[in-house]
N, C-alpha and C. Protein backbone atom coordinates (compact mmCIF):
# COMPACT_ATOMS: atom_id res chain seq x y z
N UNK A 1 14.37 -10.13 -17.89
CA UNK A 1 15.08 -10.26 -16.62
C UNK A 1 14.05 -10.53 -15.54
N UNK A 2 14.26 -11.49 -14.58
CA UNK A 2 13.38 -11.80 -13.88
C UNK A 2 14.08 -11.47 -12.12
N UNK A 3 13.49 -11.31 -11.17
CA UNK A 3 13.43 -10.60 -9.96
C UNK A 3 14.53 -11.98 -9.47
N UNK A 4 15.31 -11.34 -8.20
CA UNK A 4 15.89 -12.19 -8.01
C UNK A 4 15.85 -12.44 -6.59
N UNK A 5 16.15 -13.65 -6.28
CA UNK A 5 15.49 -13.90 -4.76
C UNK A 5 16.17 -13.03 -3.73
N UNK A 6 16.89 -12.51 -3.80
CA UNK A 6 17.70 -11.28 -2.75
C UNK A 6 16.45 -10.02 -3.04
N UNK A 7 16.55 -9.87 -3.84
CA UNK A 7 15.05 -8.12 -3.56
C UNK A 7 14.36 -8.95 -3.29
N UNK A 8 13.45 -9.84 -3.43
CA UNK A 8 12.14 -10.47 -2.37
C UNK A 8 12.68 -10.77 -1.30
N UNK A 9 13.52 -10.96 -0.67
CA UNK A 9 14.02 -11.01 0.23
C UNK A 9 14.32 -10.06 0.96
N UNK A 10 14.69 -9.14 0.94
CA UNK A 10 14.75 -7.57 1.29
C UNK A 10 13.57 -6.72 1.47
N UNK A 11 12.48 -7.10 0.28
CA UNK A 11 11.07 -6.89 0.46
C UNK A 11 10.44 -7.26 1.40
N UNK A 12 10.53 -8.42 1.61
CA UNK A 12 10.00 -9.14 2.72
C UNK A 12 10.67 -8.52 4.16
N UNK A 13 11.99 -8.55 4.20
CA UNK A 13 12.36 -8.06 5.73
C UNK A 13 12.58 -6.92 5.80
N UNK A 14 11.49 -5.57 4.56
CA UNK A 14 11.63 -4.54 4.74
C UNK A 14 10.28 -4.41 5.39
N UNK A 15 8.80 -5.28 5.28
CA UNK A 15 8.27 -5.36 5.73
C UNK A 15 7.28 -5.94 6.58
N UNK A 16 8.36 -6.52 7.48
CA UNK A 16 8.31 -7.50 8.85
C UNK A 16 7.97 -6.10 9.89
N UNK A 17 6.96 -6.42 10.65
CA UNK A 17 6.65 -7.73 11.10
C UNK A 17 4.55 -7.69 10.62
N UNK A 18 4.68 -6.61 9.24
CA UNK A 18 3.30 -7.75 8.96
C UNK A 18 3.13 -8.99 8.28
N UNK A 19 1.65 -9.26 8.22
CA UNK A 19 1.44 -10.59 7.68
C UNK A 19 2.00 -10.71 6.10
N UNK A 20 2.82 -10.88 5.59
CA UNK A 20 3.32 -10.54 4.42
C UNK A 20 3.95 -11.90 4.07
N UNK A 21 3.67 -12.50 2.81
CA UNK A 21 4.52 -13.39 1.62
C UNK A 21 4.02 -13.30 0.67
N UNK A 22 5.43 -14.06 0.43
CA UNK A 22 5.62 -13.60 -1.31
C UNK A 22 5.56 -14.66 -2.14
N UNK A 23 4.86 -15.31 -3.55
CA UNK A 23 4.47 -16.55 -4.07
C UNK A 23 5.38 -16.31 -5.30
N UNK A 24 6.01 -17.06 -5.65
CA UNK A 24 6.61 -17.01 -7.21
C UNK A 24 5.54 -17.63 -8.05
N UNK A 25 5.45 -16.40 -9.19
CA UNK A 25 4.46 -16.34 -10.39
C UNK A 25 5.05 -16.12 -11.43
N UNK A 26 5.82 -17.36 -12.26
CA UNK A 26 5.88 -16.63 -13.84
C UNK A 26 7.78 -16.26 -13.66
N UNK A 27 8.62 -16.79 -13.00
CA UNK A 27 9.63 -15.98 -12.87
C UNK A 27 9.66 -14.72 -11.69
N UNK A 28 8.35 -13.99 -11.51
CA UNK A 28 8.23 -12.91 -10.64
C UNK A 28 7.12 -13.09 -9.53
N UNK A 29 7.17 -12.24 -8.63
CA UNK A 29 6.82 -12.70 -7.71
C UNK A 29 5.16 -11.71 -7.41
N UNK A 30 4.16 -12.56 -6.84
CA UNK A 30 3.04 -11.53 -6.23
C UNK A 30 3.35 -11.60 -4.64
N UNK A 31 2.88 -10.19 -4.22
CA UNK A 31 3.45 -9.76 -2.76
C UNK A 31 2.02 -9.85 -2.65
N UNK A 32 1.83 -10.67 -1.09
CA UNK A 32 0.50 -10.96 -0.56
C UNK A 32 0.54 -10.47 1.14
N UNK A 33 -0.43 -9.78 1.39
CA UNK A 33 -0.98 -8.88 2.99
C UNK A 33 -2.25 -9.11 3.32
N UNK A 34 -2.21 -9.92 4.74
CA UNK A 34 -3.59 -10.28 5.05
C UNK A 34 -3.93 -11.24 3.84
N UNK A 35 -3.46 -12.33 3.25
CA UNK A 35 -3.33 -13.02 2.41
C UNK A 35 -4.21 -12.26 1.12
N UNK A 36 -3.94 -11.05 0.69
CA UNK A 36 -4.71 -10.65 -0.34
C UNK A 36 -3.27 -9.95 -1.07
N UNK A 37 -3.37 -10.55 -2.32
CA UNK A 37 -2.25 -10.16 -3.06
C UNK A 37 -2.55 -8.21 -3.44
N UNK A 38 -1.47 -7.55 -3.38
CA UNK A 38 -1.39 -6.37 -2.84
C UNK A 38 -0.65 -5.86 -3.74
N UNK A 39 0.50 -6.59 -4.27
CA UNK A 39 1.16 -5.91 -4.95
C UNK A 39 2.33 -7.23 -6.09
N UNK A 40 2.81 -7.08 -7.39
CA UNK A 40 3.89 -7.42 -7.68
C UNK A 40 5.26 -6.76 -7.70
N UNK A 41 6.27 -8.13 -7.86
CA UNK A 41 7.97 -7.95 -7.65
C UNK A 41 8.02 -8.13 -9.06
N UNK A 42 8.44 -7.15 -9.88
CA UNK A 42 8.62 -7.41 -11.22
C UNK A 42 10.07 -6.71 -11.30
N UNK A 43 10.89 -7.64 -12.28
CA UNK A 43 12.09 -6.88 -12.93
C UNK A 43 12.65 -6.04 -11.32
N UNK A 44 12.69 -6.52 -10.30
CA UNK A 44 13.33 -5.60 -9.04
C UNK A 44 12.58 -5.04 -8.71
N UNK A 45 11.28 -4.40 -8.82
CA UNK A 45 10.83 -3.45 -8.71
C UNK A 45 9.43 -3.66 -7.96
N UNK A 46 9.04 -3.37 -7.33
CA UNK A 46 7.90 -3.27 -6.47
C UNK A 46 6.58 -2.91 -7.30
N UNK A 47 5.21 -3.16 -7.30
CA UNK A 47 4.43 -2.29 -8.00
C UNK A 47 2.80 -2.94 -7.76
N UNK A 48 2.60 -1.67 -7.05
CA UNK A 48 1.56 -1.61 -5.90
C UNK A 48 -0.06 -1.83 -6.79
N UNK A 49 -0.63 -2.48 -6.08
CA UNK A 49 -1.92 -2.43 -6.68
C UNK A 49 -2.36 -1.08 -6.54
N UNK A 50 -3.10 -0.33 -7.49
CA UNK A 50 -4.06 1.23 -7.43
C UNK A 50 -5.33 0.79 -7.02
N UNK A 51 -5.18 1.61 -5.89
CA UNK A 51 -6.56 1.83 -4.75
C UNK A 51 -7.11 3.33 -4.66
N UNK A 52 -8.03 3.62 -3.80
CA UNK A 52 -8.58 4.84 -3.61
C UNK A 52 -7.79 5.59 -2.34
N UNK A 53 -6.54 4.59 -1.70
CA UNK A 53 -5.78 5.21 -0.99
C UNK A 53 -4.27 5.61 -1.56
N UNK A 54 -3.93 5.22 -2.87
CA UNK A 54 -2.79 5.06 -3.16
C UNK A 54 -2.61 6.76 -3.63
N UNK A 55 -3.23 7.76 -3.73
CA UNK A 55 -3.23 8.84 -4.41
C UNK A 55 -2.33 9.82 -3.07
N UNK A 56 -2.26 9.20 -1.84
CA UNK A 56 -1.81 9.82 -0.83
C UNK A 56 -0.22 8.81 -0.72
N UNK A 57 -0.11 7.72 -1.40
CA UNK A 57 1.36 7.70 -1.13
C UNK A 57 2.25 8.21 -2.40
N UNK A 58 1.40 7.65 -3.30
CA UNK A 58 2.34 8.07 -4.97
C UNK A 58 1.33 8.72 -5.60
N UNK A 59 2.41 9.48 -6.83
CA UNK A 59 1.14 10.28 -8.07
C UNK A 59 1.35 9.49 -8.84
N UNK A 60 -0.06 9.55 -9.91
CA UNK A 60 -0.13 9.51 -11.16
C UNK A 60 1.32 9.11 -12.01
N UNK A 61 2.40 10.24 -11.80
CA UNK A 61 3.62 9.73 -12.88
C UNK A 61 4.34 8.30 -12.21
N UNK A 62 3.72 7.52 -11.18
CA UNK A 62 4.35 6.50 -10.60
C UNK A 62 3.47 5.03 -11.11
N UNK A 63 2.36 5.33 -12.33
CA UNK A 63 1.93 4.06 -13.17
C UNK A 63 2.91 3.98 -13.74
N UNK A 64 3.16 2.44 -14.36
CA UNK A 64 3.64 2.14 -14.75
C UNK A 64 3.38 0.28 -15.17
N UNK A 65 2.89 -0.85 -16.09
CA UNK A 65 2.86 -1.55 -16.17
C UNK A 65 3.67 -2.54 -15.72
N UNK A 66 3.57 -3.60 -14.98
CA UNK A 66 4.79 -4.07 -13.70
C UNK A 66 5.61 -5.27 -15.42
N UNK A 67 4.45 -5.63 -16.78
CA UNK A 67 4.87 -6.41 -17.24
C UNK A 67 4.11 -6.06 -18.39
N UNK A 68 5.02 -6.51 -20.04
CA UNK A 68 4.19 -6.39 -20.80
C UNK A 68 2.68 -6.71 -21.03
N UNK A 69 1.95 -6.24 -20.99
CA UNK A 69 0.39 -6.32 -21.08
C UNK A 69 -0.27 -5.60 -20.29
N UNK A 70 0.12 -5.83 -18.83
CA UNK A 70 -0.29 -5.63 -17.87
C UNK A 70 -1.30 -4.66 -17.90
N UNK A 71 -2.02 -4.58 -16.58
CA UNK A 71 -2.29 -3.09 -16.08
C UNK A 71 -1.41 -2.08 -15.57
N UNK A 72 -1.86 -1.57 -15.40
CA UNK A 72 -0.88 -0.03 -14.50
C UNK A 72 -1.02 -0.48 -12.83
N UNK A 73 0.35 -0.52 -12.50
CA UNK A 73 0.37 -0.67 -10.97
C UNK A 73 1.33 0.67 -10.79
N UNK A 74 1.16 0.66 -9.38
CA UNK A 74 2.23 2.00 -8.72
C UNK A 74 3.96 1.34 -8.38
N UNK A 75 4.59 2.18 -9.28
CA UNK A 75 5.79 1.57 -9.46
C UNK A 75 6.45 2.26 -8.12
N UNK A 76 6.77 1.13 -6.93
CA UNK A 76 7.41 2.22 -5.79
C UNK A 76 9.14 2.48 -5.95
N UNK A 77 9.67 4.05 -5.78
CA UNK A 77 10.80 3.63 -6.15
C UNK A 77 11.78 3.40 -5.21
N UNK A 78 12.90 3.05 -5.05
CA UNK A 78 13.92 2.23 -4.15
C UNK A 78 14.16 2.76 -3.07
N UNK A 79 14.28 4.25 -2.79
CA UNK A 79 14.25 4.84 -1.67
C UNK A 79 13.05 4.75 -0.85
N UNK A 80 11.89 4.60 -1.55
CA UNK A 80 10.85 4.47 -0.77
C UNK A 80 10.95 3.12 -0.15
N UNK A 81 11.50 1.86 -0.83
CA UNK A 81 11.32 0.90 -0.22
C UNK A 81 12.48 0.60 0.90
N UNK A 82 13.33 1.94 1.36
CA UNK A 82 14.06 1.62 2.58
C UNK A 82 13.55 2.74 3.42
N UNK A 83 12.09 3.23 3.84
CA UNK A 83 11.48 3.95 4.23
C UNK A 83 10.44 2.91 4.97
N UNK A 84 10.45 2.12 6.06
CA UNK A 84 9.79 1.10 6.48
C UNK A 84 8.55 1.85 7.17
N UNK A 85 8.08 3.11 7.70
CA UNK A 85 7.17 3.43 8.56
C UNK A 85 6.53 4.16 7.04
N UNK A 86 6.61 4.40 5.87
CA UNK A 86 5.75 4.58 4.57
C UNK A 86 5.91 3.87 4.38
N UNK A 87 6.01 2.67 4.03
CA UNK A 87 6.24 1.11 3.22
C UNK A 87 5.18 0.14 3.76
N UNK A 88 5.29 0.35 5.28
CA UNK A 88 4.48 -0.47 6.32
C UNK A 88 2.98 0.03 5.50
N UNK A 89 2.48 1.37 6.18
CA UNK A 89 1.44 2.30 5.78
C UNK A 89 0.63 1.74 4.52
N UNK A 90 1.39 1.91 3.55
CA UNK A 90 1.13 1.89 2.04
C UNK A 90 0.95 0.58 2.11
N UNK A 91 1.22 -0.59 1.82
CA UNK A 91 1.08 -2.27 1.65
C UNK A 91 -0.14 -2.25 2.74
N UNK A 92 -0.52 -1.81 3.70
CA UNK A 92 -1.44 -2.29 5.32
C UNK A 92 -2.64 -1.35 4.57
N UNK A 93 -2.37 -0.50 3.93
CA UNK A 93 -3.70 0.33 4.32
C UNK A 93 -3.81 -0.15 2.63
N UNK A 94 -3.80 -0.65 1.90
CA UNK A 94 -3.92 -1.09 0.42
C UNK A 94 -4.66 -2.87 0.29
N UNK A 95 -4.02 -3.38 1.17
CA UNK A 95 -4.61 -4.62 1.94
C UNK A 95 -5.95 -4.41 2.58
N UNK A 96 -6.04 -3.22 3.67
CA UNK A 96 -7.55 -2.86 4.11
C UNK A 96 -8.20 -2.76 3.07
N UNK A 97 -8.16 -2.10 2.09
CA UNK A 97 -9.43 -1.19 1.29
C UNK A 97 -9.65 -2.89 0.16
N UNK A 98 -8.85 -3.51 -0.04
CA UNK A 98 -9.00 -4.61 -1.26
C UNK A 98 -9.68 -5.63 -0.73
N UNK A 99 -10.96 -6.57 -1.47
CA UNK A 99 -11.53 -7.69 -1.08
C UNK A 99 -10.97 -8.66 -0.42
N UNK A 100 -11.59 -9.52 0.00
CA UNK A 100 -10.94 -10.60 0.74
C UNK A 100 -11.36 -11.51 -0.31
N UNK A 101 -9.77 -12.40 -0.80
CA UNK A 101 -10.82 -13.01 -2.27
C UNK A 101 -11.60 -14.28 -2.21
N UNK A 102 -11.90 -14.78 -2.87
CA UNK A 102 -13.33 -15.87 -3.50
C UNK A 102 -12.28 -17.56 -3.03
N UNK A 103 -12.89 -18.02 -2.33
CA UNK A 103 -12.37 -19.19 -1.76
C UNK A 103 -12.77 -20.10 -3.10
N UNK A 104 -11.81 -20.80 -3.18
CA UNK A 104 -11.50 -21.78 -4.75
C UNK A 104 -12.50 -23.07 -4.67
N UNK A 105 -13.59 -23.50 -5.01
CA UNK A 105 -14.13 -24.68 -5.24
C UNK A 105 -13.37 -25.44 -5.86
N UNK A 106 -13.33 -27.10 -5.08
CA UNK A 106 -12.48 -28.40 -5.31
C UNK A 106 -13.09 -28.80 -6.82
N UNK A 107 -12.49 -28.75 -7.65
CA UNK A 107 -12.06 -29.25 -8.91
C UNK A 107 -12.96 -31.19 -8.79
N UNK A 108 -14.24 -30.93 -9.23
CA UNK A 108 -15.32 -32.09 -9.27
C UNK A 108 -14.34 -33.04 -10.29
N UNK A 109 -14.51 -34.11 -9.30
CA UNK A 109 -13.60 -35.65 -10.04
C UNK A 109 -14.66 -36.45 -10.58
């Protein structure tokens, strides 16, 4: 089952008015802040990159693999995501602590 454009959509205008979009990857979507991808939309579900700040919004029993293989992201659950002043917090301060990534060299013709 793949995410459907109404929850990214809801995602998104749950957390307006930061710098926030969302790229379709694969059927599902990566959630990008301060253009640094932050988190995936998998199967409905939100699921936060693990940082050294994430231990203050979710525990431990909130890993969860967003997709078979995966790593462990923080699975946020639905009430939290109609909680916009923790939602804001968590995505902004997860965006601070993560690199700014590696600008792509043009593909030599």
């Amino acid at each position: 089952m793949s995410t459907s454009k109404e929850t990214v959509a809801y995602v998104l205008g749950q957390l307006e008015p930061l710098d926030v979009r969302a790229r379709a990857m694969f059927g599902e979507y990566g959630l990008y802040c301060d253009e640094k991808m932050v988190a995936l939309i998998c199967h409905d579900t939100v699921f936060v990159k693990p940082t050294e700040v994430a231990d203050g919004y979710l525990g431990a029993d909130a890993l969860a693999p967003p997709y078979p293989g995966a790593k462990d992201h923080l699975a946020i659950p639905p009430e939290r995501i109609e909680d916009t002043r923790w939602l804001h917090e968590f995505i902004q301060r997860t965006a601070d602590v993560l690199p700014v990534p590696k600008k792509k060299k043009p593909k030599a013709t």
